[in-house]
C-alpha atoms as a PDB file:
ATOM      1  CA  UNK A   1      10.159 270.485 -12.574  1.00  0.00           C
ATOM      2  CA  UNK A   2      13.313 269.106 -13.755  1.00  0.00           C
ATOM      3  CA  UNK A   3      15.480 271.233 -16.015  1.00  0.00           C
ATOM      4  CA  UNK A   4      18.546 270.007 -17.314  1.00  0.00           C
ATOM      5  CA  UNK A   5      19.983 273.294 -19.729  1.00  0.00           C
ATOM      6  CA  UNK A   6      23.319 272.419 -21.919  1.00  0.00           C
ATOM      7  CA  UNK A   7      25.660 275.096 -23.631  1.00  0.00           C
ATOM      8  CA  UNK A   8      29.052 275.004 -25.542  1.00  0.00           C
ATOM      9  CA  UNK A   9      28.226 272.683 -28.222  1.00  0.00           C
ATOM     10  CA  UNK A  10      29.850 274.679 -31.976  1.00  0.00           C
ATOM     11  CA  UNK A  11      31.666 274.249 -34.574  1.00  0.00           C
ATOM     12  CA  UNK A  12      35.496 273.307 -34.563  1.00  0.00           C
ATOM     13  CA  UNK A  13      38.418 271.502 -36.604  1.00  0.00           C
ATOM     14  CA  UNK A  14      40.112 268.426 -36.124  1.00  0.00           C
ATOM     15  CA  UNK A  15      42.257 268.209 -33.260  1.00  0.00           C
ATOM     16  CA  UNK A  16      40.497 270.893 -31.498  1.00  0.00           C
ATOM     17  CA  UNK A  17      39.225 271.440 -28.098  1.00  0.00           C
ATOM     18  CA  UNK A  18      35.109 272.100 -26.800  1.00  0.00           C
ATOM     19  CA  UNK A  19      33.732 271.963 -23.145  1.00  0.00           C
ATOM     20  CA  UNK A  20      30.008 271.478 -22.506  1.00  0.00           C
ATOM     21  CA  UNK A  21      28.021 272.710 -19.503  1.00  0.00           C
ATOM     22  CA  UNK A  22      25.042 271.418 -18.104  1.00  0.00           C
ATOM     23  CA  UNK A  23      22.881 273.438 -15.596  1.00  0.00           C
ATOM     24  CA  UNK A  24      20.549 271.439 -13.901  1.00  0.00           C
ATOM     25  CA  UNK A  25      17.436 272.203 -11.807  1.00  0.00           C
ATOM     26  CA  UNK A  26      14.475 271.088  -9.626  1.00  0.00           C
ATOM     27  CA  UNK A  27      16.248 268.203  -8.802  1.00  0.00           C
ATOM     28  CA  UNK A  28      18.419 266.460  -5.676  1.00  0.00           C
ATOM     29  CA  UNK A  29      21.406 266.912  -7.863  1.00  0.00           C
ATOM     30  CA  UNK A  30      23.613 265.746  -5.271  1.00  0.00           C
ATOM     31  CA  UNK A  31      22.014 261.856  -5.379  1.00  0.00           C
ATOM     32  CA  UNK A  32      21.453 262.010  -9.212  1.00  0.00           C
ATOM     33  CA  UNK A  33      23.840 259.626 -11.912  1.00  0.00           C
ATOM     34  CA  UNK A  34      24.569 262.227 -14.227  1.00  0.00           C
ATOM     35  CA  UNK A  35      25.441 261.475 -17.872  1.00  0.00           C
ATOM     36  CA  UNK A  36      26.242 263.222 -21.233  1.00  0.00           C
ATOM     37  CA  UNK A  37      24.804 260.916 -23.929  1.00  0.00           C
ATOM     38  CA  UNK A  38      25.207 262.233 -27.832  1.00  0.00           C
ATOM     39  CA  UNK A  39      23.438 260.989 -31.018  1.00  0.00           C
ATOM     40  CA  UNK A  40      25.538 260.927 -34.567  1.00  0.00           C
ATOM     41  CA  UNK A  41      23.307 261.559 -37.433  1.00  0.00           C
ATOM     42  CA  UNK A  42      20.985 259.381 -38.833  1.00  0.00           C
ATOM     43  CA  UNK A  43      22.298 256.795 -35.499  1.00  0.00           C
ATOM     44  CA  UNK A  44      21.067 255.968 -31.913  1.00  0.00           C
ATOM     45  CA  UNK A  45      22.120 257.879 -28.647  1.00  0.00           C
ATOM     46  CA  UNK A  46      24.949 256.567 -27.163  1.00  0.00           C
ATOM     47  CA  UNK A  47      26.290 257.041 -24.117  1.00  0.00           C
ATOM     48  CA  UNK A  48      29.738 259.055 -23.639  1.00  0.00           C
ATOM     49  CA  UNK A  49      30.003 259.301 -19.871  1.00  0.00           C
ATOM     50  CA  UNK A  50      28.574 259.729 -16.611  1.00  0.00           C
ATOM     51  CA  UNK A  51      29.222 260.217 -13.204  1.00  0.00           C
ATOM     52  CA  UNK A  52      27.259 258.755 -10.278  1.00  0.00           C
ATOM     53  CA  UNK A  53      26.638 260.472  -7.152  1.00  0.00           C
ATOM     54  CA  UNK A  54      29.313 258.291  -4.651  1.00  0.00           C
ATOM     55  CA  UNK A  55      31.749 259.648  -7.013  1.00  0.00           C
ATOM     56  CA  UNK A  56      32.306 256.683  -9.749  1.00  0.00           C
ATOM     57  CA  UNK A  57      33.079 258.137 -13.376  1.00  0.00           C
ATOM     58  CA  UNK A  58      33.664 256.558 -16.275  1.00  0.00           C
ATOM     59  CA  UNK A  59      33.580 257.165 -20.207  1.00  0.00           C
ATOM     60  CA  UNK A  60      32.793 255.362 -23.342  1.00  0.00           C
ATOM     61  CA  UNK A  61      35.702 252.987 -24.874  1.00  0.00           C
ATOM     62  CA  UNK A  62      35.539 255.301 -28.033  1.00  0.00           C
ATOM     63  CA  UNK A  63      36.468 258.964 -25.952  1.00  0.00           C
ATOM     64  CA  UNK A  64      38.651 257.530 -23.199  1.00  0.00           C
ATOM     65  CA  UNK A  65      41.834 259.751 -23.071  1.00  0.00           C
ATOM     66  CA  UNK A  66      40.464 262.534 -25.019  1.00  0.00           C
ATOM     67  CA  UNK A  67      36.981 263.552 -22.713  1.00  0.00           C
ATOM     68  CA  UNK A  68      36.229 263.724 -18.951  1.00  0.00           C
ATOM     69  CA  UNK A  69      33.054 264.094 -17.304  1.00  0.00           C
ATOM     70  CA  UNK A  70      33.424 266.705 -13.881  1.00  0.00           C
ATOM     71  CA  UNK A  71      30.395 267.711 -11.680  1.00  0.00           C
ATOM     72  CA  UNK A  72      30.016 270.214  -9.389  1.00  0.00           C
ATOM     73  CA  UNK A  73      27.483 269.454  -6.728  1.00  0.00           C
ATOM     74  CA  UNK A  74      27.722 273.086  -5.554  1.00  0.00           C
ATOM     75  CA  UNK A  75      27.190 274.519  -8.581  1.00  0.00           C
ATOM     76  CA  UNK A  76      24.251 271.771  -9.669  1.00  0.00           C
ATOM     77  CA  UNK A  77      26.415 270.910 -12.985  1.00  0.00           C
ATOM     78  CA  UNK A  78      28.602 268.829 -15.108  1.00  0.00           C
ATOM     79  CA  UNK A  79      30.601 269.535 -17.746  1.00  0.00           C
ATOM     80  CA  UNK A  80      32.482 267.665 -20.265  1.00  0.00           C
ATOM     81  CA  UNK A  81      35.648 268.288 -21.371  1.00  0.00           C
ATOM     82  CA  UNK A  82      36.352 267.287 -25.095  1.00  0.00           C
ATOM     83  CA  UNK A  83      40.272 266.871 -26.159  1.00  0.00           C
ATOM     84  CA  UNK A  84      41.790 266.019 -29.833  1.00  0.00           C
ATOM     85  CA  UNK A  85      38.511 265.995 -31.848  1.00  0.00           C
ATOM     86  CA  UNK A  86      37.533 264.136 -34.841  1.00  0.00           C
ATOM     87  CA  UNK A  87      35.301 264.311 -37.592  1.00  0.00           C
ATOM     88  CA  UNK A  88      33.226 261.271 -35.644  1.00  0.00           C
ATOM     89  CA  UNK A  89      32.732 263.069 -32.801  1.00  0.00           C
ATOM     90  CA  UNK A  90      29.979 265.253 -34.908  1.00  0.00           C
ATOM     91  CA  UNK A  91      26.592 264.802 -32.936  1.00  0.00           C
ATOM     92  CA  UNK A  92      24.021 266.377 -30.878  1.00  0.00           C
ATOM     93  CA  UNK A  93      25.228 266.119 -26.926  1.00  0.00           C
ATOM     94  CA  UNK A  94      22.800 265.625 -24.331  1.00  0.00           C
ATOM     95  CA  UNK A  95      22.763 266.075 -20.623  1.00  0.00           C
ATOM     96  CA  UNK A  96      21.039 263.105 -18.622  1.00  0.00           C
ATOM     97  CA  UNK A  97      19.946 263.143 -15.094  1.00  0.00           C
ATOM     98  CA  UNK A  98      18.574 259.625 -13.310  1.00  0.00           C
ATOM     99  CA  UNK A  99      17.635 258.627  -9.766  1.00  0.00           C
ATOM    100  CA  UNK A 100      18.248 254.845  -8.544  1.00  0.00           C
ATOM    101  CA  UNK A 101      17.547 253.222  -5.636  1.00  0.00           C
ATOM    102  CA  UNK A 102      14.273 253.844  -3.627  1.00  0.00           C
ATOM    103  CA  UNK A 103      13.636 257.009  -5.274  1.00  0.00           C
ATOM    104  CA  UNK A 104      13.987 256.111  -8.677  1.00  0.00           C
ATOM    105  CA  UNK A 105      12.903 258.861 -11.179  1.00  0.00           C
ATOM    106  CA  UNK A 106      14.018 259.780 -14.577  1.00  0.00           C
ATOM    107  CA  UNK A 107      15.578 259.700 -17.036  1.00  0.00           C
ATOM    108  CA  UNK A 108      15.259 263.266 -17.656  1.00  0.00           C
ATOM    109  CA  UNK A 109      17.023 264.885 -20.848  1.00  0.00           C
ATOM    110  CA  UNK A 110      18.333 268.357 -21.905  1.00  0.00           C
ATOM    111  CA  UNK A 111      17.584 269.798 -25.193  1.00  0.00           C
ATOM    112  CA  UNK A 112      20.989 268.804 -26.488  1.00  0.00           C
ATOM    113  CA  UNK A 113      23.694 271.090 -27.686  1.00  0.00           C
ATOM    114  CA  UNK A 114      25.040 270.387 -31.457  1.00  0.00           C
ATOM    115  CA  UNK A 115      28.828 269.674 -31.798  1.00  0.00           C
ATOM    116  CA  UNK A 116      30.238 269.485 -35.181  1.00  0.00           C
ATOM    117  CA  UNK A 117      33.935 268.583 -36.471  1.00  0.00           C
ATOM    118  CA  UNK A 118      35.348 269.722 -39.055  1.00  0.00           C
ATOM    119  CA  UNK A 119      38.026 267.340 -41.160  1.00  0.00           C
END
């Protein structure tokens, strides 16, 4: 079945620096959107970026110049790389995998990896 496994997630200050990883398995990886969504406490999941399998990325108004979303179809990952923190970046990530087109499947979700902020 389909396994999507994050790590990195921790506690850091202001300003600093994280990367999350995301393993996935059972899955074509290769034709898979893959996202990173993350949900703020006490709000609703929101998406932070994703990257599509023809190669289109993008990320959320709110972390554009500070995160990037990479993939490695080799490897069957992504990672997200997460610049200049703030205290509002302080949410659970999660990994998302989805399959459009004729063999649409998904979404499928990680367990989430817990990033917190510090002011």
């Amino acid at each position: 079945q389909v396994q999507l496994v994050e790590s990195g997630g921790g506690l850091v200050q202001s300003g600093g620096s994280l990367r999350l990883s995301c393993a996935a398995s059972g899955l074509m990886f290769r034709s898979a959107t893959m996202s990173w969504y993350r949900q703020p406490p006490g709000k609703q999941r929101e998406l932070v970026a994703l990257s599509t399998a023809d190669g289109i990325k993008t990320v959320a108004e709110s972390v554009k110049g500070r995160f990037s979303i990479s993939r490695d179809n080799e490897q069957n990952s992504i990672s997200l790389q997460m610049n200049s923190l703030k205290p509002e970046d302080t949410a659970v990530y999660y990994c998302n995998a989805v399959f459009t087109g004729a063999g649409a499947s998904g979404p499928y979700w990680g367990q989430g990896t817990q990033v917190t902020v510090s002011s």
